[in-house]
Protein backbone atom coordinates (compact mmCIF):
# COMPACT_ATOMS: atom_id res chain seq x y z
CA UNK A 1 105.86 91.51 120.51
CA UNK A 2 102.30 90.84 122.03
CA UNK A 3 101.06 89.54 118.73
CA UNK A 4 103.13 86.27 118.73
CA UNK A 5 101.99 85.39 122.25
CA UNK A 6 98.63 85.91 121.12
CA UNK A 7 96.19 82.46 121.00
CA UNK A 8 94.78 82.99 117.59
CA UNK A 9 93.50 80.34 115.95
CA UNK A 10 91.86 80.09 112.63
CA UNK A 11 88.92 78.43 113.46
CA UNK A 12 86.98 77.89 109.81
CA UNK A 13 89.68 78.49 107.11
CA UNK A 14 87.43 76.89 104.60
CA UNK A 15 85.90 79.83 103.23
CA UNK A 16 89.42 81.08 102.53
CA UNK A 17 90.54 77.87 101.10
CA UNK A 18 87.91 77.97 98.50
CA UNK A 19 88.03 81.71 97.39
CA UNK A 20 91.93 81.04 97.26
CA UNK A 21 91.72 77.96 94.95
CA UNK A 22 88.99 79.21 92.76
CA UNK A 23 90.67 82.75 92.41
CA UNK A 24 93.88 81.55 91.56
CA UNK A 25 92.24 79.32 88.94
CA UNK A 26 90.79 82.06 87.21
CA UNK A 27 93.64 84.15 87.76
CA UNK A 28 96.65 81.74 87.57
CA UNK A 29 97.65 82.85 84.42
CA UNK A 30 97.98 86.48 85.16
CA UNK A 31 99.74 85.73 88.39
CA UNK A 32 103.30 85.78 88.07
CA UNK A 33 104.40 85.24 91.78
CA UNK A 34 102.26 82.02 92.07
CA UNK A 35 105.05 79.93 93.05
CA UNK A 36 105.25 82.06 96.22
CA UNK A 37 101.65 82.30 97.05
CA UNK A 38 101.04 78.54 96.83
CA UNK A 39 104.09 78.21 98.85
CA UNK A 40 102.73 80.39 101.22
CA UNK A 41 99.39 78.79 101.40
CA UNK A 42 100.97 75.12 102.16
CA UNK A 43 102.93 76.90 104.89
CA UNK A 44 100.15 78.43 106.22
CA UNK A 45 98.28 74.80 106.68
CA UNK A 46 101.13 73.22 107.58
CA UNK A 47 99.93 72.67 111.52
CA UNK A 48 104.08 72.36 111.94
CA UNK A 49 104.33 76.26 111.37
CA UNK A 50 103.97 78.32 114.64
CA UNK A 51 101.34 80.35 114.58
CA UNK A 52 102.34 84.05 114.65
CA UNK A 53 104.00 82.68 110.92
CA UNK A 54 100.00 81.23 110.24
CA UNK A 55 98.08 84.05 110.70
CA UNK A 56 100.74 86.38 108.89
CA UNK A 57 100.27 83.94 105.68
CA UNK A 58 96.72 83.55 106.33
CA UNK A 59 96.07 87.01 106.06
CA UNK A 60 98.16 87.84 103.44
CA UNK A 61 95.94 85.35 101.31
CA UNK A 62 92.97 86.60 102.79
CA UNK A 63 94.52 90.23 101.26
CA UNK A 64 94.45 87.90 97.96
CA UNK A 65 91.26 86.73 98.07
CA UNK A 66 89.39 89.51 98.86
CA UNK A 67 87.40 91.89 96.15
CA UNK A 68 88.24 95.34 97.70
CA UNK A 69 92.10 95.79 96.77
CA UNK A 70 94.15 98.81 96.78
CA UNK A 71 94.80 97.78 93.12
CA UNK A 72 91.58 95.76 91.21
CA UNK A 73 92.88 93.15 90.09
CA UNK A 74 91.21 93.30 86.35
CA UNK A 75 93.20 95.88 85.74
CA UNK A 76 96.23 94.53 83.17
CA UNK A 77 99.84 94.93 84.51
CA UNK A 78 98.87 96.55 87.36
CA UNK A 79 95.98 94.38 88.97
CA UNK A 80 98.29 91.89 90.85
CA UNK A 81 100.73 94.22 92.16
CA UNK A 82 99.35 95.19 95.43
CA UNK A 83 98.81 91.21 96.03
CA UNK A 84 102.45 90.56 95.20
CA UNK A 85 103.68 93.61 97.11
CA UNK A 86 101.89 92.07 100.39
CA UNK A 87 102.81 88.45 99.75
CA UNK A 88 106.51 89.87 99.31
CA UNK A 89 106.68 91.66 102.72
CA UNK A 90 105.17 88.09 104.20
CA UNK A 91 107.24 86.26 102.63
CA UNK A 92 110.14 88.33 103.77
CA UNK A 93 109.11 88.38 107.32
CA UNK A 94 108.41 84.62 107.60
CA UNK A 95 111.53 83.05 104.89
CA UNK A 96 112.40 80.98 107.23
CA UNK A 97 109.49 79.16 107.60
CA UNK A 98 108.56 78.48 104.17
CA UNK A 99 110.04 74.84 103.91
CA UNK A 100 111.69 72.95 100.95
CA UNK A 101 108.64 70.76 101.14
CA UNK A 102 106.23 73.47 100.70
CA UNK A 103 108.34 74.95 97.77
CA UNK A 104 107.73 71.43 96.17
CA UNK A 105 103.96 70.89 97.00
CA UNK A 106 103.97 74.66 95.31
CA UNK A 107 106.16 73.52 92.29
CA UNK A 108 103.75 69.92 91.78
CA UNK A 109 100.34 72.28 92.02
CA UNK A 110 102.02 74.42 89.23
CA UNK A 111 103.16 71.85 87.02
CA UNK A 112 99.14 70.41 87.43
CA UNK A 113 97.95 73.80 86.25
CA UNK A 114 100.03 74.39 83.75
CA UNK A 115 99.07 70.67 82.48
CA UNK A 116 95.55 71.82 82.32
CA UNK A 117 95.74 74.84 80.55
């Protein structure tokens, strides 16, 4: 596969950083696959995860972030489920990667939103 011997590097991921953390603040109640995306998002800035696994995270939150979805996400029910469909095929694709420790940096962020709400 060309892609994974590819030399990409994210070279400003705070833009992306930002959008994510203020979207999912406004939206963290109407996102039900949260756990995964935050674990996804510590994965993807862990510098320990190759980086064919980086940009495929980093783009699937860039999918996230963005304002042009398949699926607007203001829509009820249905706004999140093009987001969760993508961040399930990454997921898939890059399991493996996803460590316990970003599973619990996920599980601590939650348990700090949910304290705030």
């Amino acid at each position: 596969m060309a892609f994974a011997r590819s030399t990409f590097r994210p070279r400003d991921t705070s833009a992306l950083r930002r959008r994510f953390w203020h979207k999912l603040g406004g939206a963290f109640a109407r996102v039900p696959f949260a756990d995964d995306l935050l674990a996804a998002y510590y994965c993807a800035f862990d510098r320990a995860t190759p980086v064919s696994v980086r940009a495929t995270l980093i783009g699937t939150l860039a999918y996230f972030v963005l304002p042009a979805d398949a699926v607007p996400d203001i829509l009820p029910v249905l706004g999140f489920t093009d987001d969760a469909a993508v961040l399930a095929g990454a997921v898939r694709m890059v399991a493996s990667h996803i460590r316990i420790e970003h599973r619990e940096a996920a599980a601590e962020k939650l348990e700090e939103y949910s304290a705030r709400r």
